[in-house]
C-alpha atoms as a PDB file:
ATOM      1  CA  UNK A   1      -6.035 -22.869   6.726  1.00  0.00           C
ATOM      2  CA  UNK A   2      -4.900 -24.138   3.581  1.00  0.00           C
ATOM      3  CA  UNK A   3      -0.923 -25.331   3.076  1.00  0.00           C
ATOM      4  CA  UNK A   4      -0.051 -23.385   0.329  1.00  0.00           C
ATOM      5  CA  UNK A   5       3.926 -22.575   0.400  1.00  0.00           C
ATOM      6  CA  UNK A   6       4.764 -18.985  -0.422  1.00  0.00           C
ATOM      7  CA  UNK A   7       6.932 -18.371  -3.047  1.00  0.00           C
ATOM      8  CA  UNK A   8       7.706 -15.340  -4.385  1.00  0.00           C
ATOM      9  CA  UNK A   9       8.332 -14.467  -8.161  1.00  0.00           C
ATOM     10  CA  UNK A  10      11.671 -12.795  -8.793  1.00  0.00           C
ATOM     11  CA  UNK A  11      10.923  -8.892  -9.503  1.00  0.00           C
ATOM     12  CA  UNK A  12      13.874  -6.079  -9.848  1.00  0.00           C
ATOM     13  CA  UNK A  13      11.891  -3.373  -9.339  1.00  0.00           C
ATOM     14  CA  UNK A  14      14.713  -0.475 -10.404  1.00  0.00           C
ATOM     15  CA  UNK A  15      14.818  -2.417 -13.632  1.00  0.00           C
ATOM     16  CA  UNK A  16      11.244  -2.289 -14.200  1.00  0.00           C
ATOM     17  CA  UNK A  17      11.322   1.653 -13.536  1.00  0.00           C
ATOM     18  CA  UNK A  18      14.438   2.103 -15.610  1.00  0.00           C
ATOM     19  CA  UNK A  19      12.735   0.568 -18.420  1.00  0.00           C
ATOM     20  CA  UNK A  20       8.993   1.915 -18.249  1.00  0.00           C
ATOM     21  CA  UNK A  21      10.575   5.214 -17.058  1.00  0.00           C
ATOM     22  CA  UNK A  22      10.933   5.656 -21.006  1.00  0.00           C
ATOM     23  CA  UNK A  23       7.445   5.675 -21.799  1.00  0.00           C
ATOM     24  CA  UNK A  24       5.515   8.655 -22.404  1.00  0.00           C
ATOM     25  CA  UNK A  25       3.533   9.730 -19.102  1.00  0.00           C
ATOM     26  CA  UNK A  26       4.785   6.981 -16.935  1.00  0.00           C
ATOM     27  CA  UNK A  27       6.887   9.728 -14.550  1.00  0.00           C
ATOM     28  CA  UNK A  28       4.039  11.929 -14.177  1.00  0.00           C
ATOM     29  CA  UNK A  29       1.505   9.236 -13.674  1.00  0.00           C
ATOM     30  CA  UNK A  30       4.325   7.103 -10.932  1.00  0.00           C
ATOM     31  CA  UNK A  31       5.116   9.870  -9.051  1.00  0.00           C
ATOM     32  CA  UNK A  32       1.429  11.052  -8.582  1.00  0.00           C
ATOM     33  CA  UNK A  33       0.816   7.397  -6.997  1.00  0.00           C
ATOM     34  CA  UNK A  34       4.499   7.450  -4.877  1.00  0.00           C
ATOM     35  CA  UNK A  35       2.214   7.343  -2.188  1.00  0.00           C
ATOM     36  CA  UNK A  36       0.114   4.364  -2.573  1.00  0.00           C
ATOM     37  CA  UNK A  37       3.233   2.311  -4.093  1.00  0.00           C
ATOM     38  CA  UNK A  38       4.964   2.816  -0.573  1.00  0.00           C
ATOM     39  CA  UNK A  39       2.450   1.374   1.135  1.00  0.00           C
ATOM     40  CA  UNK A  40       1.705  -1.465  -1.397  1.00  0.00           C
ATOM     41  CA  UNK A  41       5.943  -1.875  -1.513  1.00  0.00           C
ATOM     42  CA  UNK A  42       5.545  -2.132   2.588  1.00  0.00           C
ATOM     43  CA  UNK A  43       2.485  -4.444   2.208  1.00  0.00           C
ATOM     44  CA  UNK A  44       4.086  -7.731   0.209  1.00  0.00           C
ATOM     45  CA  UNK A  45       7.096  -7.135   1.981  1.00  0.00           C
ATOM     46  CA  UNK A  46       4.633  -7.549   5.139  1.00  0.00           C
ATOM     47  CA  UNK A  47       3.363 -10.403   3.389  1.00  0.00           C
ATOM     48  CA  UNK A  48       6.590 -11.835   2.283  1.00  0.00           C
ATOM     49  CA  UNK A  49       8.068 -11.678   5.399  1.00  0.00           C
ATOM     50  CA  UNK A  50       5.293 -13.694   7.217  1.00  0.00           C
ATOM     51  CA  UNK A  51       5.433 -16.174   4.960  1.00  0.00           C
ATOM     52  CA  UNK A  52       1.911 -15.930   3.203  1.00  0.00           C
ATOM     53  CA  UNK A  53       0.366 -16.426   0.030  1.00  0.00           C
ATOM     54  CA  UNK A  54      -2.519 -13.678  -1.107  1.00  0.00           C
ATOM     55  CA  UNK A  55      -5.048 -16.819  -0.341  1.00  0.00           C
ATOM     56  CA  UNK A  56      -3.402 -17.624   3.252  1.00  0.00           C
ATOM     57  CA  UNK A  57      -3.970 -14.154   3.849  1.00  0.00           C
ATOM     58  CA  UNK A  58      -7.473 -13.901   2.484  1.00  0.00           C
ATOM     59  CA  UNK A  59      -8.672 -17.091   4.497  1.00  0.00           C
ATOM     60  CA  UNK A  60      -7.573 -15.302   7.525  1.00  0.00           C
ATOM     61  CA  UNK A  61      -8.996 -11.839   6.285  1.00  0.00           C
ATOM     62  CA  UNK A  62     -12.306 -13.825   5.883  1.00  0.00           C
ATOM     63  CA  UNK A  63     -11.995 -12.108   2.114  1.00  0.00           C
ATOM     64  CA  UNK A  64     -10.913 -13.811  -1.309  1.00  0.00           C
ATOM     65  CA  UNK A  65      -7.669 -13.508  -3.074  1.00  0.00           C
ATOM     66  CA  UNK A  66      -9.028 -11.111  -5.535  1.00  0.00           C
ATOM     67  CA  UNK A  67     -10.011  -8.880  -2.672  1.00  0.00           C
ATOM     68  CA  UNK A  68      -5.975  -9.094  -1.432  1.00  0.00           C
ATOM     69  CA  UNK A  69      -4.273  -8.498  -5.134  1.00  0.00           C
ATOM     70  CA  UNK A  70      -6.532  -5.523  -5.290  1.00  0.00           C
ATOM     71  CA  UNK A  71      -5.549  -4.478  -2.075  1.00  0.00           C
ATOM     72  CA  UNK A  72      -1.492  -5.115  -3.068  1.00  0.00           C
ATOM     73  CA  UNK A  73      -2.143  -2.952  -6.690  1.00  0.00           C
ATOM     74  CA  UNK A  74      -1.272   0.823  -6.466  1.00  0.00           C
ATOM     75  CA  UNK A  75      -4.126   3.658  -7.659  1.00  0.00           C
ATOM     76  CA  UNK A  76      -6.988   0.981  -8.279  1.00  0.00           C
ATOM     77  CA  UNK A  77      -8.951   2.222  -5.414  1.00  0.00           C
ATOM     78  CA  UNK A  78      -8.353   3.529  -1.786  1.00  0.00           C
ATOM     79  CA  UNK A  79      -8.894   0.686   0.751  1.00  0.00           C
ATOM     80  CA  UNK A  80     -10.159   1.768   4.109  1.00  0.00           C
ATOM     81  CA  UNK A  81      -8.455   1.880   7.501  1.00  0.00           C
ATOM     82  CA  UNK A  82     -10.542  -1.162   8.892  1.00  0.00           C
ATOM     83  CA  UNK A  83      -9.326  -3.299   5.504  1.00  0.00           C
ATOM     84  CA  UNK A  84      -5.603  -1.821   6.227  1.00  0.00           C
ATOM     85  CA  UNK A  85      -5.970  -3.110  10.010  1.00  0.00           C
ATOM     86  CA  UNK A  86      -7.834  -6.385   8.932  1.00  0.00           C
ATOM     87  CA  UNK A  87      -4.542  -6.874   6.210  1.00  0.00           C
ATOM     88  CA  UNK A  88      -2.067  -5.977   8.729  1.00  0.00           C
ATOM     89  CA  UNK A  89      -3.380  -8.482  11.697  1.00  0.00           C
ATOM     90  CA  UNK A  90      -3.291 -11.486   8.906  1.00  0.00           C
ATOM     91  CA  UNK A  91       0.196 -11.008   8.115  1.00  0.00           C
ATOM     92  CA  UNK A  92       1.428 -10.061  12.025  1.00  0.00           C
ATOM     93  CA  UNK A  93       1.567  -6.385  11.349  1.00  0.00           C
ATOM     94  CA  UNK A  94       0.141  -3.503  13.613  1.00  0.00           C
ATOM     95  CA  UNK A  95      -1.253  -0.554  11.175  1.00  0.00           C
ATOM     96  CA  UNK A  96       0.164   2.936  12.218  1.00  0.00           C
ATOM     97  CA  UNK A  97      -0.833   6.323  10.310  1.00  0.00           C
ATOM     98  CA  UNK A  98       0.526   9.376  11.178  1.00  0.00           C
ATOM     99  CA  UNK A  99       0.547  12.902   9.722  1.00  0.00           C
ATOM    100  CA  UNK A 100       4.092  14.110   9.305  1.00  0.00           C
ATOM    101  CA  UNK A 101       4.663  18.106   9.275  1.00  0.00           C
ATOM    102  CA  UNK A 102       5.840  19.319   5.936  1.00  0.00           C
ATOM    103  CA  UNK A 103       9.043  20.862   6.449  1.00  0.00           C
ATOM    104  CA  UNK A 104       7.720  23.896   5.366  1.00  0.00           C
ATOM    105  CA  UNK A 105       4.523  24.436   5.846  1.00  0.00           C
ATOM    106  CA  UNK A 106       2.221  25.698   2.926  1.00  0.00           C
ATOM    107  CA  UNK A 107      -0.411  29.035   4.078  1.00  0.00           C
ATOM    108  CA  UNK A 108      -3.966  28.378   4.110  1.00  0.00           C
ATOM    109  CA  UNK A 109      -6.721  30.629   4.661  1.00  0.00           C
ATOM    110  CA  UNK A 110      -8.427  31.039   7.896  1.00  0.00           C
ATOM    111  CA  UNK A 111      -6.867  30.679  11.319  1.00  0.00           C
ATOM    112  CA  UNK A 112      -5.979  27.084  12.767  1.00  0.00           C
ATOM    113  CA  UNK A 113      -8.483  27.033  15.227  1.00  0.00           C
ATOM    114  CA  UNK A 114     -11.065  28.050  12.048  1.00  0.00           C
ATOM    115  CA  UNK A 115      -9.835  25.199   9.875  1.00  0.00           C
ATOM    116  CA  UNK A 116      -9.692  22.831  12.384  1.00  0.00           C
ATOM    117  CA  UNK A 117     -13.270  23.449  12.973  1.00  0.00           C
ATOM    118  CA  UNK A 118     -13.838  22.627   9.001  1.00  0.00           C
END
């Protein structure tokens, strides 16, 4: 693997939203992603914390560090579980997904042996 030294570029994220917060459509268009910017948030910090560069972790991905800033870039595309699982092993993660229960429940039609069935 390659010796590259991480080191991380300075970022205050609540000054970045404070300031593009301002711009017409960013609210909608952030919120609609708050999703995907968890996980990305959770990802570098992953990353960060294991000490890796995006090419350390491609090399041990078996990817390239294109495919690892794409993968660290909110609502450019939806990587699948494997990728997630490959991405977590390289930086010393495990990958958990779960479904948490709204705390109130919206109706849907059909009963929930029917939809399950879907």
């Amino acid at each position: 693997m390659a010796d590259i030294k991480y080191d991380p570029i300075p970022h205050d994220h609540e000054v970045f939203l404070k300031k593009a917060r301002k711009r017409e459509g960013f609210r909608e268009a952030y919120d609609g992603l708050e999703e995907e910017y968890l996980l990305v948030r959770e990802m570098v910090s992953a990353r960060a914390k294991s000490g890796l560069t995006q090419e350390a972790v491609a090399e041990l991905m078996g990817t390239t560090k294109s495919a690892v800033s794409r993968l660290e870039s909110a609502g450019k595309h939806a990587p699948s579980i494997t990728t997630l699982k490959r991405y977590a092993k390289a930086v010393g993660c495990d990958l958990q997904v779960k479904l948490v229960q709204k705390s109130s429940p919206s109706r849907s039609t059909g009963s929930p042996k029917k939809r399950a069935s879907r």
